[in-house]
C-alpha atoms as a PDB file:
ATOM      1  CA  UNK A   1     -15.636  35.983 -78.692  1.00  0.00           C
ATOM      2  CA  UNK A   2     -17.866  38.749 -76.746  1.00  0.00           C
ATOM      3  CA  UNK A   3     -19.582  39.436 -80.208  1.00  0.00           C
ATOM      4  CA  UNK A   4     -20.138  35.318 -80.827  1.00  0.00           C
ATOM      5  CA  UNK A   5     -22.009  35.537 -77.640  1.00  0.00           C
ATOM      6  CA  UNK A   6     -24.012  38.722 -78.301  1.00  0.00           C
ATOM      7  CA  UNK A   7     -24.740  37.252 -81.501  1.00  0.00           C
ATOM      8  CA  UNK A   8     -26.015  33.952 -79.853  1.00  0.00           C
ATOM      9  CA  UNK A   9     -28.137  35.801 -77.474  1.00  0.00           C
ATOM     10  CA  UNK A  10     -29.727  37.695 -79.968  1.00  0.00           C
ATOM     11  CA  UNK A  11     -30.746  35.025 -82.024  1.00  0.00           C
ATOM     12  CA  UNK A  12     -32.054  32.656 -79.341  1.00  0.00           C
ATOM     13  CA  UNK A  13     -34.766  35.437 -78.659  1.00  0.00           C
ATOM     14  CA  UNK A  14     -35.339  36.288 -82.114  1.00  0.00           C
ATOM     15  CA  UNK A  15     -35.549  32.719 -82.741  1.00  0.00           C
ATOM     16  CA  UNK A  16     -37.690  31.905 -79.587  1.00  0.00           C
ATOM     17  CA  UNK A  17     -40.623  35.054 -80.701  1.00  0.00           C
ATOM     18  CA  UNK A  18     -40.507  33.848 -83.952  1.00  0.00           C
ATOM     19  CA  UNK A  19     -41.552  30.242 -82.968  1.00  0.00           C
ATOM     20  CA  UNK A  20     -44.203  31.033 -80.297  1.00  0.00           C
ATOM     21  CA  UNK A  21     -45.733  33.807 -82.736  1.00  0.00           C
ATOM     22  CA  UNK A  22     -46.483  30.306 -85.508  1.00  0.00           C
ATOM     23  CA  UNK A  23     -49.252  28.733 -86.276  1.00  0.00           C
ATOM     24  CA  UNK A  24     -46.617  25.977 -87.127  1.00  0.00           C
ATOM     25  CA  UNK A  25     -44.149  24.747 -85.090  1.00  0.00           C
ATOM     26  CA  UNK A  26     -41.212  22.193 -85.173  1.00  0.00           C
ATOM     27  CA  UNK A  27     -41.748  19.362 -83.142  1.00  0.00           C
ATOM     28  CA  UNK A  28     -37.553  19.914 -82.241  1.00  0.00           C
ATOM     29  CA  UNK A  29     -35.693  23.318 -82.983  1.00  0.00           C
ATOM     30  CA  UNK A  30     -31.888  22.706 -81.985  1.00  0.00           C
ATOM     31  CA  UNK A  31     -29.475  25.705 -82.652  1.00  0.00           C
ATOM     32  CA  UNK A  32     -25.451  25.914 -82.763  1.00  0.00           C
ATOM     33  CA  UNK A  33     -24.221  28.818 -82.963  1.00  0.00           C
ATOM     34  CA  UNK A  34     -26.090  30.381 -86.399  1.00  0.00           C
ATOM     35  CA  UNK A  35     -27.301  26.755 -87.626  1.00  0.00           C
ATOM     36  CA  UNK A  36     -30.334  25.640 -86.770  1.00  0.00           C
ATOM     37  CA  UNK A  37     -32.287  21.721 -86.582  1.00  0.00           C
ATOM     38  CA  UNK A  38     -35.510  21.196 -86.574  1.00  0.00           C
ATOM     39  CA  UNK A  39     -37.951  18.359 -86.941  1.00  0.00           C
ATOM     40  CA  UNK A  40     -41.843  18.997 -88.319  1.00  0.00           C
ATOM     41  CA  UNK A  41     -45.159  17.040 -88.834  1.00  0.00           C
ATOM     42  CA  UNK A  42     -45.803  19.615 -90.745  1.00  0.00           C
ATOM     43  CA  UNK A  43     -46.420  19.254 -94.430  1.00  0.00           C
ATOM     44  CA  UNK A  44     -44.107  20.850 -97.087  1.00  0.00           C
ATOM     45  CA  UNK A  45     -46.865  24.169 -97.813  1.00  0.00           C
ATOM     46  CA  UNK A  46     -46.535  24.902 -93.456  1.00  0.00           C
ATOM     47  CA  UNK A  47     -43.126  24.682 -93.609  1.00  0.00           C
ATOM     48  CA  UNK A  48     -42.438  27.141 -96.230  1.00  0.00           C
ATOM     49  CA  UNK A  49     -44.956  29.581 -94.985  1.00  0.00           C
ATOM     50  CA  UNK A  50     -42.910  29.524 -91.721  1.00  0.00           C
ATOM     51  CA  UNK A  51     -39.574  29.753 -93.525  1.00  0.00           C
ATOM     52  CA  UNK A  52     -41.031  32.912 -95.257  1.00  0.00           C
ATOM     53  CA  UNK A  53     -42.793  34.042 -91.649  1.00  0.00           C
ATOM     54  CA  UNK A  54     -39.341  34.014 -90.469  1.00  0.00           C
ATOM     55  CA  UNK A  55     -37.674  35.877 -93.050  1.00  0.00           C
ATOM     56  CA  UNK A  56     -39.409  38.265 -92.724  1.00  0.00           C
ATOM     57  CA  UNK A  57     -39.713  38.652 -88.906  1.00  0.00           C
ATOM     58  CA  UNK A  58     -36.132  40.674 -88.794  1.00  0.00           C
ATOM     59  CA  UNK A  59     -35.138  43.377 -91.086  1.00  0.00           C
ATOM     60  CA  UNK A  60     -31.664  42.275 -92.008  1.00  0.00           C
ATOM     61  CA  UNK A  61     -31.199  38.584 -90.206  1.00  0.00           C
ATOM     62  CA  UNK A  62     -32.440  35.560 -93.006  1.00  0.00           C
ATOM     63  CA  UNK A  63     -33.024  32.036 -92.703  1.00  0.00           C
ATOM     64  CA  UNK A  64     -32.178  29.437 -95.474  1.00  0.00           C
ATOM     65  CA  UNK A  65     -33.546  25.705 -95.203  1.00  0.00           C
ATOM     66  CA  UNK A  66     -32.784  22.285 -96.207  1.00  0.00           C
ATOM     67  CA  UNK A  67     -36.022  20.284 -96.338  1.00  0.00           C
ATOM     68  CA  UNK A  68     -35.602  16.603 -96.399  1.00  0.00           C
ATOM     69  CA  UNK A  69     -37.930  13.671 -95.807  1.00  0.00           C
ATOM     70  CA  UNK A  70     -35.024  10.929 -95.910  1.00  0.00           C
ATOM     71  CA  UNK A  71     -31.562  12.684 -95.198  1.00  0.00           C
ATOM     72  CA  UNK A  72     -30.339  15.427 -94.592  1.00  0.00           C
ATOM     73  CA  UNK A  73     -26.773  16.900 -93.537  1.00  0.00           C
ATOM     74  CA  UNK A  74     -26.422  19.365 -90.614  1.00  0.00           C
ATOM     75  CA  UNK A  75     -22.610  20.680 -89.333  1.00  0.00           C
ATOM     76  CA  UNK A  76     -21.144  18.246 -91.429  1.00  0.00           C
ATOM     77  CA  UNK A  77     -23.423  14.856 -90.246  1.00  0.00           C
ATOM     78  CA  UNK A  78     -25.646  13.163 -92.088  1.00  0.00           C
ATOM     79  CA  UNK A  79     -28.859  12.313 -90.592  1.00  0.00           C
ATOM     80  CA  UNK A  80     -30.905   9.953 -92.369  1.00  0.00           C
ATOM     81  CA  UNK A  81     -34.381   8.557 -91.831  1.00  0.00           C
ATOM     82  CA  UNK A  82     -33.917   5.107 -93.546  1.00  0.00           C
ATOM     83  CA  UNK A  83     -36.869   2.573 -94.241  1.00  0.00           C
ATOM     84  CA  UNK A  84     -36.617   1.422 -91.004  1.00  0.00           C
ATOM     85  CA  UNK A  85     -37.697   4.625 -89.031  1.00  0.00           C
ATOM     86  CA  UNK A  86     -40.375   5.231 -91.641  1.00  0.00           C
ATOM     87  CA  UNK A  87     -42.808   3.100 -89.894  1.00  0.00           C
END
């Protein structure tokens, strides 16, 4: 469990330079353990650049992404932006 918790640490500080160092940000960044959620008015282009940003911020730690503009699972929920939050 100590390790889990190093881990954690680690990441939330990683994770924290790597978002106040963007040009782009998430409007929401949400973490559990090594998953992270995040919400952008950013366009598809931004986001990538950041995904690649963050990559390559850390020599041996890698981020993966799921881009969505309707749904989207995350720990096993699906979270869905139907017609009626569109507007």
């Amino acid at each position: 469990m100590k390790i889990a918790v190093e881990f954690a640490i680690v990441m939330v500080e990683i994770e924290t330079k790597l978002v106040n160092q963007s040009s782009t940000k998430p409007i929401k960044w949400k973490c559990y353990i090594d998953n992270i959620f995040s919400l952008w008015d950013s366009n598809i282009q931004e986001i990538d650049i950041f995904i690649t940003q963050a990559n390559n911020f850390h020599p041996t730690i890698k981020f993966t992404a799921e881009i969505s503009d309707i749904e989207i699972t995350f720990l096993g929920t699906i979270i869905s932006k139907e017609e009626r939050f569109r507007n």
